[in-house]
Protein backbone atom coordinates (compact mmCIF):
# COMPACT_ATOMS: atom_id res chain seq x y z
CA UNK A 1 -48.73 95.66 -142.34
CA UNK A 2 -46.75 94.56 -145.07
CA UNK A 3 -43.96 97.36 -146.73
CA UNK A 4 -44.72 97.99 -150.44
CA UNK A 5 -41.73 96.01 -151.23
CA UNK A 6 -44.07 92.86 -150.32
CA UNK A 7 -47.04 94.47 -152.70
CA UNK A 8 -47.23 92.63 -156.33
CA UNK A 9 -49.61 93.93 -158.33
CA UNK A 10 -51.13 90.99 -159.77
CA UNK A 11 -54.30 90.47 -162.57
CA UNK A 12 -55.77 87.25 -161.47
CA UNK A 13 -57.78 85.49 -164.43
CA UNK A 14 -60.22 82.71 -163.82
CA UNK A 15 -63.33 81.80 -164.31
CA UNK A 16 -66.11 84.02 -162.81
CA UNK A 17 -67.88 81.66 -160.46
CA UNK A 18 -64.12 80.90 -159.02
CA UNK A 19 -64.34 84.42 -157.54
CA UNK A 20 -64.13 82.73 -153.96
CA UNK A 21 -61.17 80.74 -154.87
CA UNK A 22 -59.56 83.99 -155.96
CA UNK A 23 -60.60 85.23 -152.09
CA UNK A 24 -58.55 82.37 -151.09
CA UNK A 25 -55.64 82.69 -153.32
CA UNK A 26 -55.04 86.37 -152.33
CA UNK A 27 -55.25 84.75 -148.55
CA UNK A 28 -52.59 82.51 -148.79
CA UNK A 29 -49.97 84.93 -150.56
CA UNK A 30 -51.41 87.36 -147.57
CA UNK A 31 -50.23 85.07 -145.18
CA UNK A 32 -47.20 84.42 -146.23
CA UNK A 33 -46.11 88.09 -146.27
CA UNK A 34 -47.07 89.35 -149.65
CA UNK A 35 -50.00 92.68 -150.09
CA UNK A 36 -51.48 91.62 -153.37
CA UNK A 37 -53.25 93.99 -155.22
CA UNK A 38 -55.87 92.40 -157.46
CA UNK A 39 -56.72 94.34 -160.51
CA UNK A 40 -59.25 91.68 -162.19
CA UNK A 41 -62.90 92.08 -162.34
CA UNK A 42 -65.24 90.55 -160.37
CA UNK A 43 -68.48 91.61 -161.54
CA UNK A 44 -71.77 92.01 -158.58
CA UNK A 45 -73.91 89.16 -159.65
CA UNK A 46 -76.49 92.05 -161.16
CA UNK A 47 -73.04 93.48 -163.42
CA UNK A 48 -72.22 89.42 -164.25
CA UNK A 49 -75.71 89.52 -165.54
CA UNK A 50 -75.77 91.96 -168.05
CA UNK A 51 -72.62 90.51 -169.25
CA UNK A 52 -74.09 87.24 -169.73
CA UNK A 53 -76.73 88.22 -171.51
CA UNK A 54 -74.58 90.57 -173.77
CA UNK A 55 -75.69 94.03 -172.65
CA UNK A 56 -72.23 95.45 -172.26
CA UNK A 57 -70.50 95.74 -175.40
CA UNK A 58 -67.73 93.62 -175.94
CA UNK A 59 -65.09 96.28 -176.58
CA UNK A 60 -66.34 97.99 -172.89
CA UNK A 61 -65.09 94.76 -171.81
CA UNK A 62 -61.96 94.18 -173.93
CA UNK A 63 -60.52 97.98 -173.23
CA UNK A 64 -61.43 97.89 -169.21
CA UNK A 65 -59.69 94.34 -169.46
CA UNK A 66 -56.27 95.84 -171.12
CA UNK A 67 -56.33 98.60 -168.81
CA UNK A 68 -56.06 96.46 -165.86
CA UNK A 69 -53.78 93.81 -167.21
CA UNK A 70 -51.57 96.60 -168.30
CA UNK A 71 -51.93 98.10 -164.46
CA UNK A 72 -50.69 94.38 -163.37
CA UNK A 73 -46.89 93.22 -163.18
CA UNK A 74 -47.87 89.89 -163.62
CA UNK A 75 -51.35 87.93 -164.58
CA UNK A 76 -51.69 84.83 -162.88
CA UNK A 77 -54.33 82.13 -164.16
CA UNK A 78 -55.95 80.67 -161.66
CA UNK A 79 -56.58 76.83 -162.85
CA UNK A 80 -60.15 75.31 -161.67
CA UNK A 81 -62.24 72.98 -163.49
CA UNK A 82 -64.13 74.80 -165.70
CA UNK A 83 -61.51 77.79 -166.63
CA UNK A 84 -60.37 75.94 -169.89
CA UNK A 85 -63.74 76.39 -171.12
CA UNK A 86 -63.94 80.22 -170.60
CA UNK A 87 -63.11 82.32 -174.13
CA UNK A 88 -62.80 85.42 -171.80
CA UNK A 89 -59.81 83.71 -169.87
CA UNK A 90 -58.13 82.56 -173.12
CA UNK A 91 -58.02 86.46 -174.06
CA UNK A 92 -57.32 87.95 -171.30
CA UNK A 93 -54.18 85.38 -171.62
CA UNK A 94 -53.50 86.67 -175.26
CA UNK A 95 -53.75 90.26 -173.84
CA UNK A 96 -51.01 89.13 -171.38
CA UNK A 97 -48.74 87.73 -173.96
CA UNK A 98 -48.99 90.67 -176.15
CA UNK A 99 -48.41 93.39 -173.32
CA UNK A 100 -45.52 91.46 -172.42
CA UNK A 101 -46.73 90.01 -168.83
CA UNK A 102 -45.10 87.48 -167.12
CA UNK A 103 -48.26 84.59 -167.05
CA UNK A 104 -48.68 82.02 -164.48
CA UNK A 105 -50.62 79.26 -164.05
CA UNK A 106 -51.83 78.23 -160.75
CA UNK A 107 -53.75 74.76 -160.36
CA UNK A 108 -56.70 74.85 -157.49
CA UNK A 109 -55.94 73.78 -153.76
CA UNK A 110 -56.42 70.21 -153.84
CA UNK A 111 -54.14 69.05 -156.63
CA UNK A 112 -56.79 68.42 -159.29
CA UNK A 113 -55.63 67.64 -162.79
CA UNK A 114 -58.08 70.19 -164.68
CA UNK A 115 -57.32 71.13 -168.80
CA UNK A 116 -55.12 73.82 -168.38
CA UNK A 117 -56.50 77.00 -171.12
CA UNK A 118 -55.51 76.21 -174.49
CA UNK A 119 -53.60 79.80 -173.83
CA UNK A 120 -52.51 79.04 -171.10
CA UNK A 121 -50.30 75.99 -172.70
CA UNK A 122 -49.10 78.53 -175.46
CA UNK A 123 -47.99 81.71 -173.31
CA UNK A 124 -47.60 80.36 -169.90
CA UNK A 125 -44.34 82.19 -167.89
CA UNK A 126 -44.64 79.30 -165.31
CA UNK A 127 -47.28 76.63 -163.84
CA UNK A 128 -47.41 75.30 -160.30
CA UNK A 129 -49.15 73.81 -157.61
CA UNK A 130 -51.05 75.51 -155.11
CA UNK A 131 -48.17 76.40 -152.87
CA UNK A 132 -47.25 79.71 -151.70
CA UNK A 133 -43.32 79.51 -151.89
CA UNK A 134 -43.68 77.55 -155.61
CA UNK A 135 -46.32 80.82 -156.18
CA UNK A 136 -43.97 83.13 -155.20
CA UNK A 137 -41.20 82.04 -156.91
CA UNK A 138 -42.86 81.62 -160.06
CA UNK A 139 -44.16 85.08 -160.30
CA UNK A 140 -40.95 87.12 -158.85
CA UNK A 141 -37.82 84.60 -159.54
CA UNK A 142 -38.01 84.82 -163.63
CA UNK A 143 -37.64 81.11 -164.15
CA UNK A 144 -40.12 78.93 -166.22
CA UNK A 145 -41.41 76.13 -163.70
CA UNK A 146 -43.76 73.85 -164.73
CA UNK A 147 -45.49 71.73 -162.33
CA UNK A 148 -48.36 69.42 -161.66
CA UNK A 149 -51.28 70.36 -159.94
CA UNK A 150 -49.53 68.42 -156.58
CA UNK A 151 -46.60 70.82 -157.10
CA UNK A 152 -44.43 68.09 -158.58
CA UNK A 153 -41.77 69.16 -161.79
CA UNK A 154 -43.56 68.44 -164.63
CA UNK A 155 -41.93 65.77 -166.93
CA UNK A 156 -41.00 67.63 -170.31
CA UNK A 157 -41.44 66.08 -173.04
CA UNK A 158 -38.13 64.50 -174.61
CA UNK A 159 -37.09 65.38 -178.19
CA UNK A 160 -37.37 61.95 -180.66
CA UNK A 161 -34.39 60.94 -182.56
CA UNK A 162 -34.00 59.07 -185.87
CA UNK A 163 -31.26 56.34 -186.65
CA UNK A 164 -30.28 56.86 -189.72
């Protein structure tokens, strides 16, 4: 069993019908020694359908949302191919920001190059591969890395300068 030094505390965004690739996500940080304790929703396909046809208020949503981001040390965005499409995402990011949450971005196992959340782009603490050391560091080490979705450095963008 792992010691509650190992626990993080983590809101995992993404994109409701990526619930099993959040099963898979809280796997591999499970294997590599870490107790993660997942405070997103994941709504029973009855609860997901009452939401999609708007029969829970949108402030139900919004306050149980900040309540569990605010619970969460850290919200990491888990990047598939349709979660750049998802308003809920892109606020739950905003939330993030304005609680002051460290945000990272973590591209689906496989290295796909999906649109990262316009969000996302803005507020994002750190991006990286799906790797559990580059995952780990990311969320506990405090530095901004920025990778691909193969886990290589990202190249930043270099500042233009004019000849006068």
């Amino acid at each position: 069993m792992a010691s509650s030094g190992d626990r993080r505390h983590l809101f995992i965004s993404h994109h409701h019908r990526d619930d099993g690739l959040v099963d898979k996500f809280t796997k591999l940080l499970s294997t590599n020694g870490w107790d993660v304790r997942n405070s997103s929703i994941r709504a029973k396909p009855a609860n997901q359908d009452r939401i999609d046809k708007g029969l829970v208020a949108e402030k139900v949503i919004q306050r149980l949302l900040r309540m569990k981001i605010s619970w969460s040390s850290t919200v990491v965005v888990l990047i598939g191919e349709k979660t750049h499409t998802r308003p809920w995402v892109n606020w739950e990011i905003d939330q993030a920001n304005a609680q002051g949450k460290r945000i990272v971005g973590v591209f689906e196992q496989g290295g796909k190059n999906y649109d990262v959340p316009a969000s996302l782009e803005k507020y994002a603490s750190a991006i990286v591969g799906w790797n559990s050391e580059s995952i780990k560091n990311a969320v506990d080490s405090g530095k901004n890395i920025f990778e691909t979705p193969d886990g290589t450095t990202r190249q930043q963008a270099t500042s233009k300068t004019s000849n006068c």
